[in-house]
N, C-alpha and C. Protein backbone atom coordinates (compact mmCIF):
# COMPACT_ATOMS: atom_id res chain seq x y z
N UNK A 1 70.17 104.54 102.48
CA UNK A 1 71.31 105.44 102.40
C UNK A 1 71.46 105.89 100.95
N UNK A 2 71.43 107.41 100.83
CA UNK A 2 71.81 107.73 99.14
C UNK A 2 73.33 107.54 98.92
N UNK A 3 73.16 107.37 97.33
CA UNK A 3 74.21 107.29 97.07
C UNK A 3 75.60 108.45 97.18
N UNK A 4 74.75 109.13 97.45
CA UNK A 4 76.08 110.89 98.06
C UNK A 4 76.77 110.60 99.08
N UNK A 5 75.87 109.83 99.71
CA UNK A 5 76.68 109.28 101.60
C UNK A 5 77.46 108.25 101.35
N UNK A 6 77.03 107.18 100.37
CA UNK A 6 77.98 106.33 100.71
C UNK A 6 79.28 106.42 99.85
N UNK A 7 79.05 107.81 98.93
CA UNK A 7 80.48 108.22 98.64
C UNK A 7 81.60 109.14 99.28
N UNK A 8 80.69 110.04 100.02
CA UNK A 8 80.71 110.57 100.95
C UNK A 8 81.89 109.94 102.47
N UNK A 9 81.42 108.65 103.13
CA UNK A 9 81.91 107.88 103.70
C UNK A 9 83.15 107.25 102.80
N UNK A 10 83.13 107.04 101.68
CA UNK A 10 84.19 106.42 100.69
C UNK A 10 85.46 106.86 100.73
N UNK A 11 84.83 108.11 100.68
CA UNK A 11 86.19 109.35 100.61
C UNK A 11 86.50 109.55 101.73
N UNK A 12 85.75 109.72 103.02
CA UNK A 12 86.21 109.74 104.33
C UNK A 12 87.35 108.72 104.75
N UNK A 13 86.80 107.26 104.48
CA UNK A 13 87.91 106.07 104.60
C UNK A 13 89.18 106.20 103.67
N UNK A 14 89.29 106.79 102.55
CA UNK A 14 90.09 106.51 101.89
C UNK A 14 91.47 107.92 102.39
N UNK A 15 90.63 108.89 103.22
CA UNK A 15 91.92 110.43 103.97
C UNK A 15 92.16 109.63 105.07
N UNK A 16 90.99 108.86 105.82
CA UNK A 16 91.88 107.89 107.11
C UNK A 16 93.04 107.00 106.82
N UNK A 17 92.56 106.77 105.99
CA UNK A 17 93.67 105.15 105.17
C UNK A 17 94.93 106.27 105.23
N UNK A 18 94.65 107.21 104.10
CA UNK A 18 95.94 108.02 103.40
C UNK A 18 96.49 108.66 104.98
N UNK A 19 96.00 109.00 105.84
CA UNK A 19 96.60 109.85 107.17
C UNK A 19 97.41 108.59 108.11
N UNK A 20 96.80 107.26 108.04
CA UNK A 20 97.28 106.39 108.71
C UNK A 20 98.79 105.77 108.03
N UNK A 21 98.44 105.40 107.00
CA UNK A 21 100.00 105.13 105.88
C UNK A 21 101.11 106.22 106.36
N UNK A 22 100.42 107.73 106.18
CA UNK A 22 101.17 108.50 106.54
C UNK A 22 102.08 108.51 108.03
N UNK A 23 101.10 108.31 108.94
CA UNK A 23 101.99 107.91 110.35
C UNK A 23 102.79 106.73 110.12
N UNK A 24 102.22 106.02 109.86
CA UNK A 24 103.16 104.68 109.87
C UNK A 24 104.88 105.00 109.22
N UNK A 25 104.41 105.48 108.18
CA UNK A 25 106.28 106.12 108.06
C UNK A 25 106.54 107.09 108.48
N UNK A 26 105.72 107.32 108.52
CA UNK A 26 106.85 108.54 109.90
C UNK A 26 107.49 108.41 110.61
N UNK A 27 106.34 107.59 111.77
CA UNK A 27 106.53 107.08 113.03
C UNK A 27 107.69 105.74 113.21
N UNK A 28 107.35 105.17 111.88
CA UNK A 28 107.74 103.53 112.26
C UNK A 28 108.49 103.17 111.45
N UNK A 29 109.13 103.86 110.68
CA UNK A 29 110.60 103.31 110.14
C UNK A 29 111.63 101.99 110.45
N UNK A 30 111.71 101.81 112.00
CA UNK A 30 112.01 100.92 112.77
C UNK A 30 111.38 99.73 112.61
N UNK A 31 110.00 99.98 112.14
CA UNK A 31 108.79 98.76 112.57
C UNK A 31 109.54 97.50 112.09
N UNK A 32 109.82 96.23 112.83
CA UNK A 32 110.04 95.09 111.72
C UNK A 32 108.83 94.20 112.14
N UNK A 33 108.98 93.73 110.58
CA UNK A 33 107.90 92.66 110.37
C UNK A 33 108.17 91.52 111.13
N UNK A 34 107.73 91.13 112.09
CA UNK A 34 107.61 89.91 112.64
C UNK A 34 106.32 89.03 112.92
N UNK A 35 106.88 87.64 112.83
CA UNK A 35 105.80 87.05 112.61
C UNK A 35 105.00 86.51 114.06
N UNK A 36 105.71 87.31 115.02
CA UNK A 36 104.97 87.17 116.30
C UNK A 36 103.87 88.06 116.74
N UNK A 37 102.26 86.75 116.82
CA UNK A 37 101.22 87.82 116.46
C UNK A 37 100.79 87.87 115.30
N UNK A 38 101.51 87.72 114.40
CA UNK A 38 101.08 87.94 112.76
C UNK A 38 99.76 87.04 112.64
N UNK A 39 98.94 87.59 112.04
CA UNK A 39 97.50 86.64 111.32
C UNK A 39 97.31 86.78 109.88
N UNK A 40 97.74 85.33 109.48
CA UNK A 40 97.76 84.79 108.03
C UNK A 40 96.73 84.33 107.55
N UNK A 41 96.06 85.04 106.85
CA UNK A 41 95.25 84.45 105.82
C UNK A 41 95.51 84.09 104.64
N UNK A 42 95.03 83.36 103.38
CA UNK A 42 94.99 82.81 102.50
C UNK A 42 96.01 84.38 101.63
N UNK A 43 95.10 85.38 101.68
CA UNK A 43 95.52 86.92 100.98
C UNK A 43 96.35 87.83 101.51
N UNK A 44 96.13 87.63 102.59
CA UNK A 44 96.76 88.44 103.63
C UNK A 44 97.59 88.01 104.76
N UNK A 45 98.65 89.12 105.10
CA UNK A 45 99.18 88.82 106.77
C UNK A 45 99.14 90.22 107.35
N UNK A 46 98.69 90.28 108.31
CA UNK A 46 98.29 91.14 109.21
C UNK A 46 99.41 91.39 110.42
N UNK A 47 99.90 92.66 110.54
CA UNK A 47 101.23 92.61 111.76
C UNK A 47 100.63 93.58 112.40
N UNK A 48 100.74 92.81 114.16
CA UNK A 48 100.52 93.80 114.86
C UNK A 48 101.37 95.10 115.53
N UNK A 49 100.84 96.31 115.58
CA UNK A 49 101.77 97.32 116.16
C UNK A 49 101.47 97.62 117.72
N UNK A 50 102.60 97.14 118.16
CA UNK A 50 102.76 97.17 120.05
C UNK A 50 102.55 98.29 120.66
N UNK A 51 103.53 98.89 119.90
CA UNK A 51 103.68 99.95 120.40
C UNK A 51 103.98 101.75 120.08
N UNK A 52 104.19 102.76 120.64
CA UNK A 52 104.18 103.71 120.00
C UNK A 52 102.75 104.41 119.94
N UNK A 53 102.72 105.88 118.90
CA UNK A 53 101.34 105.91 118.25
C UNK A 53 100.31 105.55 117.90
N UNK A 54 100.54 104.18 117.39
CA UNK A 54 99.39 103.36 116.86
C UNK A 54 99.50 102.24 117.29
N UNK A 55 100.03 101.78 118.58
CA UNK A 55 99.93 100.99 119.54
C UNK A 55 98.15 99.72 118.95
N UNK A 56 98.12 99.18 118.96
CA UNK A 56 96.47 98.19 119.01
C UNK A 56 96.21 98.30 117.28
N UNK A 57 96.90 98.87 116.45
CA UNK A 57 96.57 98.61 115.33
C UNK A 57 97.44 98.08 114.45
N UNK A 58 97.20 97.64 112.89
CA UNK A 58 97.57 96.56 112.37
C UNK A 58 97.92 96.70 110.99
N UNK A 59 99.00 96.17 110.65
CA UNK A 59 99.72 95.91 109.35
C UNK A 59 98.85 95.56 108.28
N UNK A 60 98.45 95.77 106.86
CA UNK A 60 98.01 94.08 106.36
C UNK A 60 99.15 94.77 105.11
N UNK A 61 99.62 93.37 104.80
CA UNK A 61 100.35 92.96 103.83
C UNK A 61 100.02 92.04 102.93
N UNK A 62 100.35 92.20 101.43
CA UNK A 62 100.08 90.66 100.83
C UNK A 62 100.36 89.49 101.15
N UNK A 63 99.66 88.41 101.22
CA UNK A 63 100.78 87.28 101.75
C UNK A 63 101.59 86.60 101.24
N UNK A 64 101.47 86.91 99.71
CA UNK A 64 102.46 87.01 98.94
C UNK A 64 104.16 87.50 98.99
N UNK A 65 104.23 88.19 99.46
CA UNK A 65 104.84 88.91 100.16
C UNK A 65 105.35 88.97 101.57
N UNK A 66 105.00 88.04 101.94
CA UNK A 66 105.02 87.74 103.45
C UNK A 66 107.04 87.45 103.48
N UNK A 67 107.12 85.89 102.45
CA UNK A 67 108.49 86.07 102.49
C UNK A 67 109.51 86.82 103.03
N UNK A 68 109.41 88.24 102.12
CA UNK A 68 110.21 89.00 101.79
C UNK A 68 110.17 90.15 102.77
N UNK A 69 109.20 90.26 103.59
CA UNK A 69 108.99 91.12 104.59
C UNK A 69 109.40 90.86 105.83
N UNK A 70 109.48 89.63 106.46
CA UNK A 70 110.20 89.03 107.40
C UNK A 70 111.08 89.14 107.49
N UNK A 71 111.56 89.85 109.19
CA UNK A 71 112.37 90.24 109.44
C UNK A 71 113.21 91.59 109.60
N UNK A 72 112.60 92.37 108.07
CA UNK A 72 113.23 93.69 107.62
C UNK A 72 112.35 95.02 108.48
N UNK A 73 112.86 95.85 108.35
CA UNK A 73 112.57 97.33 109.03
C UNK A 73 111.89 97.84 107.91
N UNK A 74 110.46 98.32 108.12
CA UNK A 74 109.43 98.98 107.39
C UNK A 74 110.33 100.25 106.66
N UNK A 75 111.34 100.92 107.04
CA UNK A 75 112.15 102.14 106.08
C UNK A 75 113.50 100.99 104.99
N UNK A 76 113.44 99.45 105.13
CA UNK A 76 114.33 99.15 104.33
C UNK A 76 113.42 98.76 103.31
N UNK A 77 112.66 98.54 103.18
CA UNK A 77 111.63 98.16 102.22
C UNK A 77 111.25 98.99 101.13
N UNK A 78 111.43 98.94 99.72
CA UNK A 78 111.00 99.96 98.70
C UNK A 78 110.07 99.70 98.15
N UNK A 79 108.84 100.67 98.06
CA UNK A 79 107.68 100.41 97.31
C UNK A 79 106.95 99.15 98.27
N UNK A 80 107.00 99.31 99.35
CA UNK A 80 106.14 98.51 99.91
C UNK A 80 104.55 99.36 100.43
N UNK A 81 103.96 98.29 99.77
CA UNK A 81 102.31 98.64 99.86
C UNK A 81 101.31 98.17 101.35
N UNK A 82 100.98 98.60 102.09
CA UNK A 82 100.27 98.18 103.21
C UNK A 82 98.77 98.75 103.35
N UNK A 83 97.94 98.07 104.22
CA UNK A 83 96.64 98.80 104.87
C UNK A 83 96.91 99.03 105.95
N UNK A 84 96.08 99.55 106.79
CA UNK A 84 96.39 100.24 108.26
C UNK A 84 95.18 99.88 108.87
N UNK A 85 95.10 98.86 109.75
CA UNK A 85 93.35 98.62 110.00
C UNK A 85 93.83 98.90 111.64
N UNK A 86 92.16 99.05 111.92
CA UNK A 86 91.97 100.16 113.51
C UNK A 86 91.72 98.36 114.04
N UNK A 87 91.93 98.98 115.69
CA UNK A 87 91.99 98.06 116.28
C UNK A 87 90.19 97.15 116.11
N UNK A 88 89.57 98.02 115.73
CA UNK A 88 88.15 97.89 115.99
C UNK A 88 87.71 97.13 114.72
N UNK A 89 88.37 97.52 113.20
CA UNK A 89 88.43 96.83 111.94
C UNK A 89 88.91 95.50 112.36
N UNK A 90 89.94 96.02 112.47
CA UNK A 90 90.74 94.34 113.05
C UNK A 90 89.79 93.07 113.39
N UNK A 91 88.93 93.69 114.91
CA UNK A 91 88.08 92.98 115.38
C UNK A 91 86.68 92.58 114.30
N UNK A 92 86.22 93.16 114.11
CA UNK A 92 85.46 93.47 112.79
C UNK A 92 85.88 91.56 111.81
N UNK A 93 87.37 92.33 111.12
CA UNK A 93 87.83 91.44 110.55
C UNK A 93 87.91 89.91 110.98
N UNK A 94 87.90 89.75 112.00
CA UNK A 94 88.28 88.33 112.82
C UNK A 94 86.97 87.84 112.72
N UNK A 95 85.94 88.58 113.54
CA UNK A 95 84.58 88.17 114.01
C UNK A 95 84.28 86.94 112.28
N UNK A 96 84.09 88.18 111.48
CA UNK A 96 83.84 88.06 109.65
C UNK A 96 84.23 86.86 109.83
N UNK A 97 85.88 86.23 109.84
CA UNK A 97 86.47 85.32 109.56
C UNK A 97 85.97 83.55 110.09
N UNK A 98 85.62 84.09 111.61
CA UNK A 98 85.15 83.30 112.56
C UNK A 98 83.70 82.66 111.83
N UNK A 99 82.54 83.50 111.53
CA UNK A 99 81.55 83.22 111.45
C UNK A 99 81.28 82.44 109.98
N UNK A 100 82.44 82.67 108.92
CA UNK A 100 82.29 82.57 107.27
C UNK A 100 82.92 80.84 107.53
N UNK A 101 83.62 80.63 108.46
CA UNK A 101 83.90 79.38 108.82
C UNK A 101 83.05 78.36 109.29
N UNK A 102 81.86 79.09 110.36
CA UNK A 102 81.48 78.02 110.98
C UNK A 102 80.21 77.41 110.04
């Protein structure tokens, strides 16, 4: 793969990322962080979205941060930073997790 493509693809992920953030406040102002479902890692916590638009896809948050996010509505939150992973990343992500373990 040259290096044009895989910047190419770089920039592709990074207008998905930016279009997905974008729905998420739009859409989900309401969203609260709950920890039902949530997957905690060492770096991360991951919240799932039920329902709506982006129904099967997923929060990640610092887990740093986890605290302070519990409980509250994604529009009470200022300057809160998130990723937006596809249901398929997600899976992706787990598999990774599963196998770096065994």
């Amino acid at each position: 793969m040259q290096e044009s493509d895989l910047f190419s693809q770089l920039g592709q992920r990074k207008q998905q990322q930016s279009e997905l953030v974008d729905t998420v406040n739009k859409h989900y102002g309401d969203y609260v962080f709950n920890s039902d479902g949530a997957v905690t890692t060492s770096e991360s916590v991951y919240f799932p979205i039920k329902e709506g638009v982006l129904a099967g896809y997923w929060l990640d948050t610092d887990a740093a941060d986890y605290q302070s996010l519990e409980g509250k509505t994604l529009s009470s939150i200022e300057n809160l930073y998130f990723f937006v992973f596809t249901p398929q990343q997600m899976q992706e992500l787990i598999l990774d997790a599963d196998e770096e373990e065994e």
